[in-house]
C-alpha atoms as a PDB file:
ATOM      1  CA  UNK A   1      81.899  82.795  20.869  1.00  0.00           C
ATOM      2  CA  UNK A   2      85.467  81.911  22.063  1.00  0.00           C
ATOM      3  CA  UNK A   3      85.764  85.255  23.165  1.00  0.00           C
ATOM      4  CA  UNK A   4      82.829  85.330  25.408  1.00  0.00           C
ATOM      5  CA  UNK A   5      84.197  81.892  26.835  1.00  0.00           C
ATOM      6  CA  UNK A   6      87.488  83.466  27.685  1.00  0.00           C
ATOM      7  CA  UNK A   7      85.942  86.966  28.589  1.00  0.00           C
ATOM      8  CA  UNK A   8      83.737  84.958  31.338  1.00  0.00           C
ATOM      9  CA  UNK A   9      86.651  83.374  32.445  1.00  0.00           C
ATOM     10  CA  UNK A  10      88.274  86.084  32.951  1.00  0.00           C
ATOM     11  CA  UNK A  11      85.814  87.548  35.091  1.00  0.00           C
ATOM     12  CA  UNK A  12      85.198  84.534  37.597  1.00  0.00           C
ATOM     13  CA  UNK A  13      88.888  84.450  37.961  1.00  0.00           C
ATOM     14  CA  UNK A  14      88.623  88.347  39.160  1.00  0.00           C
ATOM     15  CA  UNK A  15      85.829  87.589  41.351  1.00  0.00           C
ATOM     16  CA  UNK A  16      87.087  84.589  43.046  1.00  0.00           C
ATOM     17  CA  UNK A  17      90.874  86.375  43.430  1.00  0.00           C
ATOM     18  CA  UNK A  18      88.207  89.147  44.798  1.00  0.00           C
ATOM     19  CA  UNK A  19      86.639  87.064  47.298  1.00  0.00           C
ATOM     20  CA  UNK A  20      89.844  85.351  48.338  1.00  0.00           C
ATOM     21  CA  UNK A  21      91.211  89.016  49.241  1.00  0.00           C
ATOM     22  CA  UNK A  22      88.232  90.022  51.059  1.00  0.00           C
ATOM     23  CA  UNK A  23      88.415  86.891  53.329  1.00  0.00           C
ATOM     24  CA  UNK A  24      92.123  87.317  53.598  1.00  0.00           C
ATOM     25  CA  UNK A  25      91.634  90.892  55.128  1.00  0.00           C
ATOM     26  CA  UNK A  26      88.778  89.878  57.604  1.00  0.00           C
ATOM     27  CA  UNK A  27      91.308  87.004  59.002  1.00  0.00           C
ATOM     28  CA  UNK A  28      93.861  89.741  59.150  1.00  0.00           C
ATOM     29  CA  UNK A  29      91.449  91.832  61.067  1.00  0.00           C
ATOM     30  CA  UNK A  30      90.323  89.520  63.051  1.00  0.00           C
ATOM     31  CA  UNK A  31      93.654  88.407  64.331  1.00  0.00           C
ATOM     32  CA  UNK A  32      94.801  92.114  65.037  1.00  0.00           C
ATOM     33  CA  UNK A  33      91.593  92.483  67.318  1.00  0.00           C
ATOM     34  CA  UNK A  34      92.613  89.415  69.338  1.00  0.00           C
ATOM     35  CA  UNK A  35      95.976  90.928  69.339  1.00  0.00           C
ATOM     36  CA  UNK A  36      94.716  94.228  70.687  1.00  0.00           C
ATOM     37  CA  UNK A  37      92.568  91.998  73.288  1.00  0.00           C
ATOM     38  CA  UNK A  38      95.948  89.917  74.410  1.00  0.00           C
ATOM     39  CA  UNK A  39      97.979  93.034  74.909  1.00  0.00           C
ATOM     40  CA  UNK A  40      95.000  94.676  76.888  1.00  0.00           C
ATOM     41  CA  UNK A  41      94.873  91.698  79.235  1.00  0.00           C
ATOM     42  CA  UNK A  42      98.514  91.467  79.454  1.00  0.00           C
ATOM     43  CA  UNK A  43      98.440  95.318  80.376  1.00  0.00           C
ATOM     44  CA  UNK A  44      96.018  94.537  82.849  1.00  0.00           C
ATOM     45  CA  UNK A  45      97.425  91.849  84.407  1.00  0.00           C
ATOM     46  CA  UNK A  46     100.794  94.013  84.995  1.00  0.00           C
ATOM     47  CA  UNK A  47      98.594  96.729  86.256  1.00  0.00           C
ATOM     48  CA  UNK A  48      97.630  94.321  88.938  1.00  0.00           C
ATOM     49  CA  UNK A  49     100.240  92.629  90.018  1.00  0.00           C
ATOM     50  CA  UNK A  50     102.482  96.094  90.531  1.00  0.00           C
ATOM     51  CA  UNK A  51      99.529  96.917  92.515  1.00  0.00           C
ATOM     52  CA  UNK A  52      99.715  94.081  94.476  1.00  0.00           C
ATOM     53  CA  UNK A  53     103.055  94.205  95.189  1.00  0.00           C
ATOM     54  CA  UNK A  54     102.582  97.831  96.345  1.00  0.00           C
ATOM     55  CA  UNK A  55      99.996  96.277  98.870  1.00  0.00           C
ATOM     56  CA  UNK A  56     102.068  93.436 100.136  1.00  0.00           C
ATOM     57  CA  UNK A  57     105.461  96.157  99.974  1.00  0.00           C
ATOM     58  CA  UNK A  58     102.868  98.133 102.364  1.00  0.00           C
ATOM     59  CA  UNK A  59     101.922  95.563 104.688  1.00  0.00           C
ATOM     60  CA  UNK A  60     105.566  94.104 105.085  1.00  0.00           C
ATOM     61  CA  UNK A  61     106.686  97.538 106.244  1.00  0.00           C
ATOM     62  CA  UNK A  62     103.620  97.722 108.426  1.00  0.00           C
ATOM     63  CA  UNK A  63     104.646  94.171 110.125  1.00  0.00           C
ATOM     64  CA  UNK A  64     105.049  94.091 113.764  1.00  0.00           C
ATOM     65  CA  UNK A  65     103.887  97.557 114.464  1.00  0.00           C
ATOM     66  CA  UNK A  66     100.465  98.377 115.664  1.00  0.00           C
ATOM     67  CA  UNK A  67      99.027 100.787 113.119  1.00  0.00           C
ATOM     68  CA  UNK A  68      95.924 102.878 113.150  1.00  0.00           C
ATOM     69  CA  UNK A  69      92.601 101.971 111.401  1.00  0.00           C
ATOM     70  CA  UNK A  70      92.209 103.628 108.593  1.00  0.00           C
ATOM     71  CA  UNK A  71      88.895 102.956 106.675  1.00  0.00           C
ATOM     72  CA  UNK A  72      89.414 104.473 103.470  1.00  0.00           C
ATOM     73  CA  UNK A  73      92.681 102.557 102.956  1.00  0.00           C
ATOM     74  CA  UNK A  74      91.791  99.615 103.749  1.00  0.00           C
ATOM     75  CA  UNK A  75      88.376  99.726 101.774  1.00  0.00           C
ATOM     76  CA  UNK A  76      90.777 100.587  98.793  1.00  0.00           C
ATOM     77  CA  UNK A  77      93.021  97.434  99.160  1.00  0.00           C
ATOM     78  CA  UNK A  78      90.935  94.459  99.925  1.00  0.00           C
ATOM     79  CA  UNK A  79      87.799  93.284  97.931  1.00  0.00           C
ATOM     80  CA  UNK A  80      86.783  91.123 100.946  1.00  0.00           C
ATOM     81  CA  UNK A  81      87.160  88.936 104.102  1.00  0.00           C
ATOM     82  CA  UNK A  82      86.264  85.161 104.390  1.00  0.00           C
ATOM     83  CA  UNK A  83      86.717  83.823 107.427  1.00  0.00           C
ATOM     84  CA  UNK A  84      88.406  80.163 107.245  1.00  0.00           C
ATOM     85  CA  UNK A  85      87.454  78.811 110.835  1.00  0.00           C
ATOM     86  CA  UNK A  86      87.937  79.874 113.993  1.00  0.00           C
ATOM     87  CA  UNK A  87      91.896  81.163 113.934  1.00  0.00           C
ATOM     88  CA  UNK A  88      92.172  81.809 110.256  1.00  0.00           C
ATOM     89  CA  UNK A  89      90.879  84.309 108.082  1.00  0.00           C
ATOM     90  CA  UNK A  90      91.419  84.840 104.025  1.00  0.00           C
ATOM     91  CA  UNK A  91      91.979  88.486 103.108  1.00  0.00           C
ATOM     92  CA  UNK A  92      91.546  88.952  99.010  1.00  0.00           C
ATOM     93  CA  UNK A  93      92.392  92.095  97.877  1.00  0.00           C
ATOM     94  CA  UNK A  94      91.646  93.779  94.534  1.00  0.00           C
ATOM     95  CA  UNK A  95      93.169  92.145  91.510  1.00  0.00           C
ATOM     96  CA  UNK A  96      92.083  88.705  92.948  1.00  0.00           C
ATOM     97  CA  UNK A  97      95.483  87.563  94.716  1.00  0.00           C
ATOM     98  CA  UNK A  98      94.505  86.541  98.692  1.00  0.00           C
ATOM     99  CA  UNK A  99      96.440  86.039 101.895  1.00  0.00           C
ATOM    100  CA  UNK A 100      95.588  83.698 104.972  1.00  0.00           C
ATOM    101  CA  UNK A 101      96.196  85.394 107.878  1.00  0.00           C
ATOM    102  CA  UNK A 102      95.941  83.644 111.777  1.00  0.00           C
ATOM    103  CA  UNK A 103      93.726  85.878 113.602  1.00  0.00           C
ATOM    104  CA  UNK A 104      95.584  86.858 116.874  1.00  0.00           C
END
């Protein structure tokens, strides 16, 4: 009878140390997929800010200098337009980050 006592004992102690492993590695996989997520974002946000330094490094060079349309460039750089009023306008390019400009 003891035996059985101790026996059954023995075997919830397995099952809960069981249990308590199981849980432990679902945390631990949980957190290294929110890691993975972090350093995706973080990747991304690096990604577009050396792009939009490229743009603004661009545009400072163009400064002063009357430059030629070119379509496919520009439709690659800015995401849109919105015009403020009736001198300003708000260029946004890709990535988010925008720019006032005074319309001339």
């Amino acid at each position: 009878m003891r035996l059985n006592e101790l026996n059954g004992a023995l075997i919830e102690m397995v099952t809960a140390d069981a249990n308590a492993d199981t849980s432990m590695l679902e945390e631990d996989l949980a957190a290294q997929a929110r890691l993975a997520e972090i350093d995706d974002d973080q990747r991304k946000k690096e990604q577009a800010g050396e792009f939009l330094q490229d743009i603004f490094a661009m545009a400072e060079r163009c400064k002063n200098r009357l430059i030629e349309w070119d379509e496919k460039t520009i439709r690659q750089m800015v995401e849109c337009v919105k015009v403020i009023d009736s001198e300003k306008l708000l260029v946004i390019f890709r990535g988010g980050m925008g720019k006032e400009a005074r319309m001339i």
